[in-house]
PDB file of N, CA and C in Angstrom:
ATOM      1  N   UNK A   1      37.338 -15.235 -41.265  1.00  0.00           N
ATOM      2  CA  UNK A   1      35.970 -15.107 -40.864  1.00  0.00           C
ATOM      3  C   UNK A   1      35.904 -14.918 -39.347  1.00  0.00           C
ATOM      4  N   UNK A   2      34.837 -14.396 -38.899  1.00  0.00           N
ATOM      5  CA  UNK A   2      34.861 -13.859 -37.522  1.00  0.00           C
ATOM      6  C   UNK A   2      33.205 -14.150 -37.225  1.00  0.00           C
ATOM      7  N   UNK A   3      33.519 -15.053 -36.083  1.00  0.00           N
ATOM      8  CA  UNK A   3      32.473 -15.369 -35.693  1.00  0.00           C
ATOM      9  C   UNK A   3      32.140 -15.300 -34.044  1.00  0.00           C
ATOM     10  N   UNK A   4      30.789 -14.862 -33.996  1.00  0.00           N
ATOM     11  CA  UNK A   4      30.603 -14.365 -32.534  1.00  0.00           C
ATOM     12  C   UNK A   4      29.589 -15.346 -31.966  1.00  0.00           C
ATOM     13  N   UNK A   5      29.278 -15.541 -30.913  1.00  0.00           N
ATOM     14  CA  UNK A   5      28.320 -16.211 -30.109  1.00  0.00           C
ATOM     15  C   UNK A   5      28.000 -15.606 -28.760  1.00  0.00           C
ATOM     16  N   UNK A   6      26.845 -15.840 -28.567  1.00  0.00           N
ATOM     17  CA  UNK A   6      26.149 -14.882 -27.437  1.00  0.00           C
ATOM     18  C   UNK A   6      26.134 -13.678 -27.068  1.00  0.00           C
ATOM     19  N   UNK A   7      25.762 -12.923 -28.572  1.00  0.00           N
ATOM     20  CA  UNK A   7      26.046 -11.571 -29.012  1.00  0.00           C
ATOM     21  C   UNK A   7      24.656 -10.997 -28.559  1.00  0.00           C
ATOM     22  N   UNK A   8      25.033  -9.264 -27.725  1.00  0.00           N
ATOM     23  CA  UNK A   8      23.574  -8.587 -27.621  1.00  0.00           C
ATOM     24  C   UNK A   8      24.451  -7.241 -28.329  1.00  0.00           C
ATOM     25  N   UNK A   9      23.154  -6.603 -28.146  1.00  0.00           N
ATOM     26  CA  UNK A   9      23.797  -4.836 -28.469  1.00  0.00           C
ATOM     27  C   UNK A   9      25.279  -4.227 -28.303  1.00  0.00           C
ATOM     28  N   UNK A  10      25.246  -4.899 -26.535  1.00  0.00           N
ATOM     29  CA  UNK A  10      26.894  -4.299 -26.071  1.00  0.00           C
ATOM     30  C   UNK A  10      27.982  -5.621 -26.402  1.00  0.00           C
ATOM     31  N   UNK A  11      28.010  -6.751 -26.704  1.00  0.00           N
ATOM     32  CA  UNK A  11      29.198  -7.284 -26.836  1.00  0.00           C
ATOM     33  C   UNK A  11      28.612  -9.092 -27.464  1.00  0.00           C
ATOM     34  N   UNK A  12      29.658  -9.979 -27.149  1.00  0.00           N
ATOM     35  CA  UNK A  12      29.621 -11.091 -27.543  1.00  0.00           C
ATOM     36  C   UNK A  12      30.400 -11.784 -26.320  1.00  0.00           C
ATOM     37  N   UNK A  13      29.930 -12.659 -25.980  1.00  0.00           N
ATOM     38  CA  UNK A  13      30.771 -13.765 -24.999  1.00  0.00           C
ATOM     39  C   UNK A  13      31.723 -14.094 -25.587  1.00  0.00           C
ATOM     40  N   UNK A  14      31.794 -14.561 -26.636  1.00  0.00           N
ATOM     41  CA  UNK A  14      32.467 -15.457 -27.652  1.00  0.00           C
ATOM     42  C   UNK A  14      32.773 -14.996 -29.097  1.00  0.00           C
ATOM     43  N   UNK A  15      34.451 -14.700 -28.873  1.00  0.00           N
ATOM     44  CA  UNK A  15      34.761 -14.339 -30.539  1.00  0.00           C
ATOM     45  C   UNK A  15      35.829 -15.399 -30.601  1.00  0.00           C
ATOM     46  N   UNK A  16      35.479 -15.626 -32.150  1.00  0.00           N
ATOM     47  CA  UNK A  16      36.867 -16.815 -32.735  1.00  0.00           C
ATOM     48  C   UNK A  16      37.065 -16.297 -33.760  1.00  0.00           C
ATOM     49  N   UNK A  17      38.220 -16.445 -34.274  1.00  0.00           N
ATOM     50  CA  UNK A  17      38.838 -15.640 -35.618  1.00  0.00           C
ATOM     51  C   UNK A  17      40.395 -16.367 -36.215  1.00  0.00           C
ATOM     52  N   UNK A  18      40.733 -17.099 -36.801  1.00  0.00           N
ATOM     53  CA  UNK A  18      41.915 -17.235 -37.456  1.00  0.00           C
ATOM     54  C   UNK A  18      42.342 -17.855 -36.092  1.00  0.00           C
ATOM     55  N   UNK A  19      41.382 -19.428 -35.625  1.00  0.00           N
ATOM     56  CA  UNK A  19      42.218 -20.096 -34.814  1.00  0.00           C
ATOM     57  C   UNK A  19      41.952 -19.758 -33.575  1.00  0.00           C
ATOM     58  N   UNK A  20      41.828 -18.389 -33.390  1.00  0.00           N
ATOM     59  CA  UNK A  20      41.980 -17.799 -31.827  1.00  0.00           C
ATOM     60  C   UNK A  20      40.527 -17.695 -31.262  1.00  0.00           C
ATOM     61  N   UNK A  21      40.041 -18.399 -29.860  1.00  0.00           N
ATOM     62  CA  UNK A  21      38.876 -17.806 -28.972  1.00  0.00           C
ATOM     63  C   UNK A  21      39.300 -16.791 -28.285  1.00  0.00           C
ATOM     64  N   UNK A  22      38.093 -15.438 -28.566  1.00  0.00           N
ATOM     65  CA  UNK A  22      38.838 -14.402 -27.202  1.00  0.00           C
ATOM     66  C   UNK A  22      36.858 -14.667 -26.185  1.00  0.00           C
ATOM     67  N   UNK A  23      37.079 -14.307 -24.992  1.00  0.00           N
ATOM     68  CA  UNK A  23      36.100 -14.578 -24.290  1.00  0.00           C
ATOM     69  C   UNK A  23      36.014 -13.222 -23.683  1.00  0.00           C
ATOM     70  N   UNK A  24      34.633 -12.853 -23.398  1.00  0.00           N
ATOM     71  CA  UNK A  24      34.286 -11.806 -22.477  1.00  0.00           C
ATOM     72  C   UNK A  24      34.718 -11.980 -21.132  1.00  0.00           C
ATOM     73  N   UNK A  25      35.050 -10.981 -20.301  1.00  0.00           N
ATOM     74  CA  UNK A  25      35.221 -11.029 -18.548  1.00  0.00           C
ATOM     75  C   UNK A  25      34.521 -11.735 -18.205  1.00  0.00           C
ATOM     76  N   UNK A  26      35.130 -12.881 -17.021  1.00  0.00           N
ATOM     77  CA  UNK A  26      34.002 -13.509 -16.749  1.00  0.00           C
ATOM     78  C   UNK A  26      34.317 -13.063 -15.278  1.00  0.00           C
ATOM     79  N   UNK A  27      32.614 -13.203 -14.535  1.00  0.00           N
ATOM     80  CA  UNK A  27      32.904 -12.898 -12.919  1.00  0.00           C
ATOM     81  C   UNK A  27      32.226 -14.097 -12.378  1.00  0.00           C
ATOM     82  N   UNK A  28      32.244 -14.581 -10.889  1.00  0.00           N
ATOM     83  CA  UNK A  28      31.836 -15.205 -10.409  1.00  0.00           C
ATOM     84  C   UNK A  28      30.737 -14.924  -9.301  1.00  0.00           C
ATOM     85  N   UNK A  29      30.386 -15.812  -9.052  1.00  0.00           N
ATOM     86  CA  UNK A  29      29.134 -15.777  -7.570  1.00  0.00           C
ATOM     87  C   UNK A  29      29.754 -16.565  -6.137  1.00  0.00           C
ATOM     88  N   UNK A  30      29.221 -15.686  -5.578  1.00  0.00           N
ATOM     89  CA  UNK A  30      29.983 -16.253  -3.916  1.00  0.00           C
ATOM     90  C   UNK A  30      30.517 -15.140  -3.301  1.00  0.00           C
ATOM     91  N   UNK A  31      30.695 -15.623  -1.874  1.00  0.00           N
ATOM     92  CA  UNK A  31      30.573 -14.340  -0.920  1.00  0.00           C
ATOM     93  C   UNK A  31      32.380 -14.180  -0.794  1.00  0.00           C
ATOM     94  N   UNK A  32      33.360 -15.208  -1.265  1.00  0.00           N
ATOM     95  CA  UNK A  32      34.456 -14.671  -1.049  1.00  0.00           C
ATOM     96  C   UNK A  32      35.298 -14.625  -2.414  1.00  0.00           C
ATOM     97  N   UNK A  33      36.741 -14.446  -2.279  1.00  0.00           N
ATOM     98  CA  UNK A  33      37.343 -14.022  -3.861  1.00  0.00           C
ATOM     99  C   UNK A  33      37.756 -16.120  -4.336  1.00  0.00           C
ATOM    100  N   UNK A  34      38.037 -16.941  -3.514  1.00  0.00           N
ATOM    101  CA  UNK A  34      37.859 -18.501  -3.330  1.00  0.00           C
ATOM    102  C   UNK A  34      36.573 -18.634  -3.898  1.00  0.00           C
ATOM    103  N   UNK A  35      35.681 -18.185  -3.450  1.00  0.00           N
ATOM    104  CA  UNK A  35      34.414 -18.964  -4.446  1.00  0.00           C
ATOM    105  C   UNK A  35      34.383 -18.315  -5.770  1.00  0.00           C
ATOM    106  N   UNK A  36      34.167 -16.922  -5.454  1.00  0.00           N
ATOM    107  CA  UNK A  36      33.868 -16.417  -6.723  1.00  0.00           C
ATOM    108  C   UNK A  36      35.161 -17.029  -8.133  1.00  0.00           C
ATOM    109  N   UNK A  37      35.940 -16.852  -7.745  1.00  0.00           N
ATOM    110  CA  UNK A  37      37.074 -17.522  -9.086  1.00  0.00           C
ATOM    111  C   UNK A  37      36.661 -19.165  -9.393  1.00  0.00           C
ATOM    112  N   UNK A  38      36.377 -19.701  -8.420  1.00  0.00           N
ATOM    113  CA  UNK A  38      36.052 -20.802  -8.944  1.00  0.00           C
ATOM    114  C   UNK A  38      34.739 -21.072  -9.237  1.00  0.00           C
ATOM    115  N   UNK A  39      33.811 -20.218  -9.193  1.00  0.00           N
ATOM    116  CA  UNK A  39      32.731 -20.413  -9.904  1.00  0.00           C
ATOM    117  C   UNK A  39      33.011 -19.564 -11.401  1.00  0.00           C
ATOM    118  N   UNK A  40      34.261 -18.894 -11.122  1.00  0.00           N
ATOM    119  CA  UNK A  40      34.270 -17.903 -12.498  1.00  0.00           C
ATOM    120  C   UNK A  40      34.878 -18.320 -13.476  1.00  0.00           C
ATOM    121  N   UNK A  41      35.729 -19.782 -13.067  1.00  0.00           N
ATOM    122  CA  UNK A  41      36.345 -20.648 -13.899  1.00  0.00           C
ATOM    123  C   UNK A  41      35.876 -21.532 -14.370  1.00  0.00           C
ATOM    124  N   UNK A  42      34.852 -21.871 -13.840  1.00  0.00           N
ATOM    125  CA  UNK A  42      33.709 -23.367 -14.308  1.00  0.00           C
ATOM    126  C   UNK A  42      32.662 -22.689 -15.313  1.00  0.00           C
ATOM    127  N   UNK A  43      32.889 -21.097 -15.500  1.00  0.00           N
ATOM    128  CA  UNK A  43      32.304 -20.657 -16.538  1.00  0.00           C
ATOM    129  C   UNK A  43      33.229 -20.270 -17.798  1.00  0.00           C
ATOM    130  N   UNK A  44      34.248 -20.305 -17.271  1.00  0.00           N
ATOM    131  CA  UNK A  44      35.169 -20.106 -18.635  1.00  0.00           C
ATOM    132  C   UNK A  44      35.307 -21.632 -18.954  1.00  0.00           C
ATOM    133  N   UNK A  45      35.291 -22.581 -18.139  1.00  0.00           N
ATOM    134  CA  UNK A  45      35.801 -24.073 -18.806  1.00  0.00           C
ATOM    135  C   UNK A  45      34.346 -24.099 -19.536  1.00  0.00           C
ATOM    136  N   UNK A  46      33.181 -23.922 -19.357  1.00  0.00           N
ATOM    137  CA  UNK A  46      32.050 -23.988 -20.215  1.00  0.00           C
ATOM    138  C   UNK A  46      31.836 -23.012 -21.521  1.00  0.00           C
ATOM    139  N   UNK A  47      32.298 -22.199 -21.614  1.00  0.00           N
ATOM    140  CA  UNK A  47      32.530 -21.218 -22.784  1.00  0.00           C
ATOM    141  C   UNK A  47      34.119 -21.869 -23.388  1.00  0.00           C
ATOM    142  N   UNK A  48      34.991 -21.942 -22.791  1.00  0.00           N
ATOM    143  CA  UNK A  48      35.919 -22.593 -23.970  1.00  0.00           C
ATOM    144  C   UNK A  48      35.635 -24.300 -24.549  1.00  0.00           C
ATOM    145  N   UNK A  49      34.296 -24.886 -23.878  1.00  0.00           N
ATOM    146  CA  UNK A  49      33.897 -26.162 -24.386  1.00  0.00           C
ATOM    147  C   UNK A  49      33.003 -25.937 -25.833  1.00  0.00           C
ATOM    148  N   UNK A  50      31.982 -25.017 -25.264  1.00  0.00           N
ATOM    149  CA  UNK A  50      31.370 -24.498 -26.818  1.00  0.00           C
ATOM    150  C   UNK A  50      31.918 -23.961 -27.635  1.00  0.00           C
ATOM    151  N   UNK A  51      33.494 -22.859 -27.762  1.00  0.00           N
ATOM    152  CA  UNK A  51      33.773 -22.384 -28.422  1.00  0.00           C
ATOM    153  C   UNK A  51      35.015 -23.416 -29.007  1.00  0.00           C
ATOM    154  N   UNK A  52      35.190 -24.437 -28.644  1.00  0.00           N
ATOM    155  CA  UNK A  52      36.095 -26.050 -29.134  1.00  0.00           C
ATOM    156  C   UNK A  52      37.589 -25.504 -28.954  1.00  0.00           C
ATOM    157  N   UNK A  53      37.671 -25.758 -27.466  1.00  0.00           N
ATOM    158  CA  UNK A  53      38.860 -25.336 -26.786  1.00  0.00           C
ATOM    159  C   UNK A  53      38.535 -26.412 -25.237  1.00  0.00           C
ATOM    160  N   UNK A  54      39.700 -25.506 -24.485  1.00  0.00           N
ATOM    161  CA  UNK A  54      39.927 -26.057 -23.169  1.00  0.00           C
ATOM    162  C   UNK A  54      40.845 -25.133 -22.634  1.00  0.00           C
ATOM    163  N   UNK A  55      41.154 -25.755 -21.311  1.00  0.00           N
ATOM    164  CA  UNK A  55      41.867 -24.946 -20.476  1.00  0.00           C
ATOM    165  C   UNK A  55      43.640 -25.175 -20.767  1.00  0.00           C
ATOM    166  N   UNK A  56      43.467 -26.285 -21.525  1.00  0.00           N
ATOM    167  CA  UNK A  56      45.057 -27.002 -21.765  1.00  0.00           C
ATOM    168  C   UNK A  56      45.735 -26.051 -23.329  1.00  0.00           C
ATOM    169  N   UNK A  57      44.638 -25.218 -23.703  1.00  0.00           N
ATOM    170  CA  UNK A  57      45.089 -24.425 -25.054  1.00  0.00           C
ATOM    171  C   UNK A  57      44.728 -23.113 -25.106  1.00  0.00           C
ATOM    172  N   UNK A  58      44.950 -22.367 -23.513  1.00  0.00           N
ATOM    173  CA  UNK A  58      44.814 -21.015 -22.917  1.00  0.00           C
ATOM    174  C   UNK A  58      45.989 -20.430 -23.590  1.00  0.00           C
ATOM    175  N   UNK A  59      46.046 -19.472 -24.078  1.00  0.00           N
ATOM    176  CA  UNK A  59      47.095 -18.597 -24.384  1.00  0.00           C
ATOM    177  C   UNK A  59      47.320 -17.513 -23.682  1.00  0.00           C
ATOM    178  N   UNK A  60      46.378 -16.461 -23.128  1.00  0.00           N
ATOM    179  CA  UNK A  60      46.564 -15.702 -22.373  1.00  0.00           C
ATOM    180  C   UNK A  60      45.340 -15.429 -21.203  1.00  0.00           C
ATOM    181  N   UNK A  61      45.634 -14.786 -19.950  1.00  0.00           N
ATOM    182  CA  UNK A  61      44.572 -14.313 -18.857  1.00  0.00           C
ATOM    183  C   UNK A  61      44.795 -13.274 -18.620  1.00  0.00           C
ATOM    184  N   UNK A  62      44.260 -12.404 -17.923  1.00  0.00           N
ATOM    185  CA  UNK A  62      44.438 -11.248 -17.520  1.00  0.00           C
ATOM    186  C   UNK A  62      43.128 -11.085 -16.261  1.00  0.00           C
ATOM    187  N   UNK A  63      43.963 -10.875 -15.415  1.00  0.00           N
ATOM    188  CA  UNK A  63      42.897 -11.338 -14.263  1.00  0.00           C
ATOM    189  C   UNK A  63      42.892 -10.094 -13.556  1.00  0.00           C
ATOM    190  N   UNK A  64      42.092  -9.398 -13.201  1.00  0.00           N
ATOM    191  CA  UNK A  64      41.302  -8.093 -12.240  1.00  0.00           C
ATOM    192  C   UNK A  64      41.030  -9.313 -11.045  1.00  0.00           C
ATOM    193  N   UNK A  65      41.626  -7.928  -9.998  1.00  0.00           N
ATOM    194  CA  UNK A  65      41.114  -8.007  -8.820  1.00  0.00           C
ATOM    195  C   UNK A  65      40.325  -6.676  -7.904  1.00  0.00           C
ATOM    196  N   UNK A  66      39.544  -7.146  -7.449  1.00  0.00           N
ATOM    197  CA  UNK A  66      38.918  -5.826  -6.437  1.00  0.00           C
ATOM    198  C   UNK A  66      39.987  -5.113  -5.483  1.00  0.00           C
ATOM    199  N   UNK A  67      40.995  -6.057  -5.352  1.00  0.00           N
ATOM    200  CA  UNK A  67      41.251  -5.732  -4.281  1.00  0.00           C
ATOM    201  C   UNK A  67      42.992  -6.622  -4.083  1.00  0.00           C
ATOM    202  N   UNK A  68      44.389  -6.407  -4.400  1.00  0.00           N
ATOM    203  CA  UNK A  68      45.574  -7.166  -4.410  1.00  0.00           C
ATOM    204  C   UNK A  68      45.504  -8.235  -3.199  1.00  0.00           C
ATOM    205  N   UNK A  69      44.903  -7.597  -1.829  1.00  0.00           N
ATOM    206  CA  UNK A  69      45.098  -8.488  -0.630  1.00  0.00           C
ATOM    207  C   UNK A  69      44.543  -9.961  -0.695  1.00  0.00           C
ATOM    208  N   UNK A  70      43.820  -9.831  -1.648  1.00  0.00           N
ATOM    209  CA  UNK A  70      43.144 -11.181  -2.318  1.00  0.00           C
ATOM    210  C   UNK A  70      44.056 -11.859  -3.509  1.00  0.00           C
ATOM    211  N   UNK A  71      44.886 -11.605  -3.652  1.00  0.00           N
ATOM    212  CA  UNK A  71      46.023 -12.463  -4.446  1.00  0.00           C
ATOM    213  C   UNK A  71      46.355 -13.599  -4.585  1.00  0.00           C
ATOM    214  N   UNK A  72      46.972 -13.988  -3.013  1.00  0.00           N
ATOM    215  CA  UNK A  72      47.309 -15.414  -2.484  1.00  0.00           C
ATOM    216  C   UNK A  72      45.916 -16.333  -3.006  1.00  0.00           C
ATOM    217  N   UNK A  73      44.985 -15.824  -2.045  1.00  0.00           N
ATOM    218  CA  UNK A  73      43.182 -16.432  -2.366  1.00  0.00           C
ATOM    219  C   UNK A  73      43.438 -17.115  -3.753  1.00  0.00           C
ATOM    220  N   UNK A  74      43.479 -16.267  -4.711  1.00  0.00           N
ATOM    221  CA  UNK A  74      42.481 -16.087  -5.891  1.00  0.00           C
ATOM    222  C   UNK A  74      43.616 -17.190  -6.552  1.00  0.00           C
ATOM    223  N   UNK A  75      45.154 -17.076  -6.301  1.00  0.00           N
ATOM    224  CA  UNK A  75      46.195 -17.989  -6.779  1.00  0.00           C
ATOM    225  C   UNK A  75      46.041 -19.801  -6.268  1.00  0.00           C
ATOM    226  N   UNK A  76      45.633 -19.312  -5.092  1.00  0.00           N
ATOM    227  CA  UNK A  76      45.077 -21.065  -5.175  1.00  0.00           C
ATOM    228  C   UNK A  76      44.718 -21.520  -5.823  1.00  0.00           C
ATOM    229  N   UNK A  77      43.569 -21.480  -6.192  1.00  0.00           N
ATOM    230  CA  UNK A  77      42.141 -21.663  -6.643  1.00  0.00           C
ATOM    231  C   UNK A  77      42.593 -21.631  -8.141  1.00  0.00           C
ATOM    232  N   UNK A  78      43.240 -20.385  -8.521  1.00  0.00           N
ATOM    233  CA  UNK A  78      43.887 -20.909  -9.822  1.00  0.00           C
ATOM    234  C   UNK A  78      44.805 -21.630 -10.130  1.00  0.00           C
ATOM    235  N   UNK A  79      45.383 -22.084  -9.170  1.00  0.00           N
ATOM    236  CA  UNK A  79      46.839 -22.931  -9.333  1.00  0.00           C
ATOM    237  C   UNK A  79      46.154 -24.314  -9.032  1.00  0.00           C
ATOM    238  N   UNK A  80      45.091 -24.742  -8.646  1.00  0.00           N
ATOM    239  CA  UNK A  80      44.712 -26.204  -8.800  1.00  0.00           C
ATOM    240  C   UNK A  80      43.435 -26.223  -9.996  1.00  0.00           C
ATOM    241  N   UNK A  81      43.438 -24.890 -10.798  1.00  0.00           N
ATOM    242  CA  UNK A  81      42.587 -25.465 -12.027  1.00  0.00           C
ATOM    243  C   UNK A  81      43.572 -25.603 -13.445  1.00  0.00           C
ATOM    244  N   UNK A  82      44.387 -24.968 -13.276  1.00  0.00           N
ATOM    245  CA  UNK A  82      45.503 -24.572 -14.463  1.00  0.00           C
ATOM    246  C   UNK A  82      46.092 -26.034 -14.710  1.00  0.00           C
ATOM    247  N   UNK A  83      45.738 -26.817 -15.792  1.00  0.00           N
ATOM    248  CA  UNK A  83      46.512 -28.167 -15.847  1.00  0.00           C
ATOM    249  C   UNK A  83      48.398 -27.676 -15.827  1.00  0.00           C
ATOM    250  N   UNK A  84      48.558 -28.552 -15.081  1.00  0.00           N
ATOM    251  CA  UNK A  84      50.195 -29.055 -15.319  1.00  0.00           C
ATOM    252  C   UNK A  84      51.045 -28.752 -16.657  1.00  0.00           C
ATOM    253  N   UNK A  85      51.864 -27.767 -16.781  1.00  0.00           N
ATOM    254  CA  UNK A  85      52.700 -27.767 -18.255  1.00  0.00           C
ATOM    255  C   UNK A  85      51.964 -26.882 -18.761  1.00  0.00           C
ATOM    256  N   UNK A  86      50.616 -26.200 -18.729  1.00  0.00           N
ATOM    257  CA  UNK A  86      49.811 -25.453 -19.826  1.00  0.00           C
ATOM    258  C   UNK A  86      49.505 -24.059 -18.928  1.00  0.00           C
ATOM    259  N   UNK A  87      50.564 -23.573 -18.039  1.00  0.00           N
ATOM    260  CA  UNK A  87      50.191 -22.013 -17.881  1.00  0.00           C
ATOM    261  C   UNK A  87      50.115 -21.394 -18.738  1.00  0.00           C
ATOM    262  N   UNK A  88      49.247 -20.038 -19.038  1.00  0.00           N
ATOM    263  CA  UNK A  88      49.188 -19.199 -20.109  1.00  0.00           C
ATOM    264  C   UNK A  88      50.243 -18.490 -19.777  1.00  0.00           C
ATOM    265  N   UNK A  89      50.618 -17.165 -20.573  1.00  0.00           N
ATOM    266  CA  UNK A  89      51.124 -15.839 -20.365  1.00  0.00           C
ATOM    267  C   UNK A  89      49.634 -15.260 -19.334  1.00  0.00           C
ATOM    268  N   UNK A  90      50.140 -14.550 -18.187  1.00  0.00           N
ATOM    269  CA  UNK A  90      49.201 -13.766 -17.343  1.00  0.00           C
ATOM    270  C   UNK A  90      48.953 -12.845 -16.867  1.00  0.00           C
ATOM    271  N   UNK A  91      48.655 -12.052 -16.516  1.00  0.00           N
ATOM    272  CA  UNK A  91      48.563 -10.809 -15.915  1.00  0.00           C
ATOM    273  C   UNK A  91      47.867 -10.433 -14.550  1.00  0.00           C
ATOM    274  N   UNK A  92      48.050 -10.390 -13.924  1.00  0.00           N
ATOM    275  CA  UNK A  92      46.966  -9.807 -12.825  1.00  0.00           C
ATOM    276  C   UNK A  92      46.978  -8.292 -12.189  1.00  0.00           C
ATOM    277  N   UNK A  93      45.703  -7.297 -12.131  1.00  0.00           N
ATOM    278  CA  UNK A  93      45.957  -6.380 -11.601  1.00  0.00           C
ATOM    279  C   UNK A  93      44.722  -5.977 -10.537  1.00  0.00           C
ATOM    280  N   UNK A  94      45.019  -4.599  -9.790  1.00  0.00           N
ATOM    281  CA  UNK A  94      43.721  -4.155  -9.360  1.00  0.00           C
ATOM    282  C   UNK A  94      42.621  -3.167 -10.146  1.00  0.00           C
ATOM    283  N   UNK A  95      41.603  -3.380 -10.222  1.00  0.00           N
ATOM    284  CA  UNK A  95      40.599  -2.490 -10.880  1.00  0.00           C
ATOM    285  C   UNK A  95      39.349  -3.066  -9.789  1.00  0.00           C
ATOM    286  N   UNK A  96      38.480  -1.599 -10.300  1.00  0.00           N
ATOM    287  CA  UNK A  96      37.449  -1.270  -9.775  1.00  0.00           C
ATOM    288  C   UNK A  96      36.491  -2.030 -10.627  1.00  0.00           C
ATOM    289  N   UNK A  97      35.758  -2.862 -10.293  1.00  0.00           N
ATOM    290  CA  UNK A  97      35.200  -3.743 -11.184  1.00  0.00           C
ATOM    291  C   UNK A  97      33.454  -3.141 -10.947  1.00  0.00           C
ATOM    292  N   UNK A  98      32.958  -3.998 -11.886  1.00  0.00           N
ATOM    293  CA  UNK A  98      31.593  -3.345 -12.468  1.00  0.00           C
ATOM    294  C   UNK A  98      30.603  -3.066 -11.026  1.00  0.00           C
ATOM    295  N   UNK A  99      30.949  -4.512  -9.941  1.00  0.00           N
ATOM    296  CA  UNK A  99      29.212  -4.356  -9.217  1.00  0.00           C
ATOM    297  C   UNK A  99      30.739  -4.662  -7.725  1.00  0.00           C
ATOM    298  N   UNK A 100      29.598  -3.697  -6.521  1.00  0.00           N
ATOM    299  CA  UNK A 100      30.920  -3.596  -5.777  1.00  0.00           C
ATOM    300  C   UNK A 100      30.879  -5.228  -5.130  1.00  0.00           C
ATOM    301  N   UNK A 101      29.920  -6.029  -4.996  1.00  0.00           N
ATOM    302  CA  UNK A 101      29.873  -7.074  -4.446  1.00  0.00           C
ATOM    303  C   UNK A 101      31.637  -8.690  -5.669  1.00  0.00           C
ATOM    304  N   UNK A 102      31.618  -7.929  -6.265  1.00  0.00           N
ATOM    305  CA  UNK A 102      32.704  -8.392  -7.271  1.00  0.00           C
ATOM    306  C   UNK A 102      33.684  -8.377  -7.045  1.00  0.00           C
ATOM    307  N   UNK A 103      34.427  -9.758  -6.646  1.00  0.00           N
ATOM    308  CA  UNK A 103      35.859  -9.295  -6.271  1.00  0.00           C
ATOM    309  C   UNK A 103      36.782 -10.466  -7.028  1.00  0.00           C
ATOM    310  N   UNK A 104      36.830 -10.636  -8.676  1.00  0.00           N
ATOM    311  CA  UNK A 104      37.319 -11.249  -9.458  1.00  0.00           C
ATOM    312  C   UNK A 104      36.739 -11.011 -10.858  1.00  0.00           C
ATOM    313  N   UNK A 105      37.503 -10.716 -12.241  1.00  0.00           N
ATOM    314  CA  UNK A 105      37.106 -10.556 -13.018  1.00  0.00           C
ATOM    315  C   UNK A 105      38.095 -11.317 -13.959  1.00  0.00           C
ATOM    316  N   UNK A 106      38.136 -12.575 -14.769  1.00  0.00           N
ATOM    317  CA  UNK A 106      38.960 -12.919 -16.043  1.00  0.00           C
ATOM    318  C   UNK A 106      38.392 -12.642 -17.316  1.00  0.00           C
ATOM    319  N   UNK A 107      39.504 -12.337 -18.148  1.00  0.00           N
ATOM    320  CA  UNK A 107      39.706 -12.603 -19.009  1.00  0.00           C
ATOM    321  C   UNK A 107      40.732 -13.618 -19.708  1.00  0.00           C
ATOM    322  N   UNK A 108      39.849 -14.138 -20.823  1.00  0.00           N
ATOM    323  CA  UNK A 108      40.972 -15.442 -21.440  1.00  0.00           C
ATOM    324  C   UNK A 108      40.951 -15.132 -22.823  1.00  0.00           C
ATOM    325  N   UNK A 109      42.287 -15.398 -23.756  1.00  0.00           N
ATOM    326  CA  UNK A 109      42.169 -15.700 -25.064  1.00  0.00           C
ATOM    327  C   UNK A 109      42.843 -17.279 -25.045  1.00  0.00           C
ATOM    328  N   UNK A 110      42.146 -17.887 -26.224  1.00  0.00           N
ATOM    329  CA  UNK A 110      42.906 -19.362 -26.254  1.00  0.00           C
ATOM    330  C   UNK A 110      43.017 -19.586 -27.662  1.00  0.00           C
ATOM    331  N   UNK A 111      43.550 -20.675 -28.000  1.00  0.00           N
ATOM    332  CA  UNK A 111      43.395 -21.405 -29.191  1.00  0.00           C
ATOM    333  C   UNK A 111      42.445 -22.385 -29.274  1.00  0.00           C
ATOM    334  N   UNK A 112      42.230 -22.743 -31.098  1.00  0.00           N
ATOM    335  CA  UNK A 112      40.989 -23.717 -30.940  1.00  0.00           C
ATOM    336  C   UNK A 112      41.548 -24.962 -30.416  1.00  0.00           C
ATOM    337  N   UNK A 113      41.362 -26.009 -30.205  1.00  0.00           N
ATOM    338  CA  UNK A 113      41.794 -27.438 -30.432  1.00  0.00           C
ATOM    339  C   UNK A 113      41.549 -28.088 -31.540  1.00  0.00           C
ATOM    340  N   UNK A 114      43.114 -28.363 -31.779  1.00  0.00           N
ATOM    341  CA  UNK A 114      43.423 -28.991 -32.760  1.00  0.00           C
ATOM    342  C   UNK A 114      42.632 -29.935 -33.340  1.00  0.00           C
ATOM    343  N   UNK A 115      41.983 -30.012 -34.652  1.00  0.00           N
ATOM    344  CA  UNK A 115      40.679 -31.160 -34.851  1.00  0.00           C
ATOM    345  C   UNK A 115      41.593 -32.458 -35.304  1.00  0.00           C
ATOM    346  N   UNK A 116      41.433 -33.925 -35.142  1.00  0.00           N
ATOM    347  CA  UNK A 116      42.445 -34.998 -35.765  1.00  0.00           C
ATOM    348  C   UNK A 116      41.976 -35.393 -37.122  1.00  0.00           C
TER     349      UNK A 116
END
C-alpha cells in the first residue's frame, strides 16, 4: 500500500510504501547556506516525526547545493545534526535550484521505526 501525505496536484511531501519514507526536497530560510540547512533540517526532523521515523533511521540523502564553495558550511551544520553511528549513504552535488535566493536543497529516504 502506498500512502501519501501533503499531496497537491504537483507532488506529495510524504510517501511511505513497504516500510520506506521517501520525502520531498526540502529547502530552508535564511540569508546564508548555515542557516538555511539548518532550518532545512528542523523540517525534515518534523516530516520524518509525522511520517513515524527519525533522523537515527535515515537511509539515504542527497543533498543539492547552489553553489560547491558552500560545502565545508553546509557539512557542519550537518555533521552536528546527524546522530553518532547513523550516517546515511549520501550524496552531494551542485544544481541550479528552484528560487535563486536558495542555496540548499535535501532530499531524504528513511525507514519507518520499528513499532515494539
Amino acid at each position: 500500500m502506498i500512502e501519501r501525505q501533503h499531496t497537491n496536484d504537483r507532488m506529495s511531501k510524504i510517501v511511505t510504501h513497504n516500510g520506506t519514507i521517501y520525502l520531498c526536497g526540502q529547502v530552508g530560510a535564511g540569508d546564508g547556506v548555515a542557516a538555511q540547512t539548518q532550518d532545512c533540517l528542523g523540517r525534515i526532523d518534523a516530516l520524518l516525526v509525522e511520517a513515524g521515523s527519525d533522523r537515527e533511521h535515515i537511509l539515504q540523502a542527497i543533498v543539492w547545493l547552489a553553489d560547491m564553495q558552500d560545502f565545508a558550511e553546509m557539512n557542519a551544520v550537518w555533521d552536528a545534526w546527524i546522530p553518532q553511528g547513523h550516517a546515511p549513504a549520501r550524496a552531494c552535488g551542485e544544481a541550479k535550484l528552484a528560487r535563486d535566493a536558495l542555496k540548499v536543497e535535501i532530499i531524504i529516504t528513511a525507514a519507518l521505526k520499528p513499532t515494539s
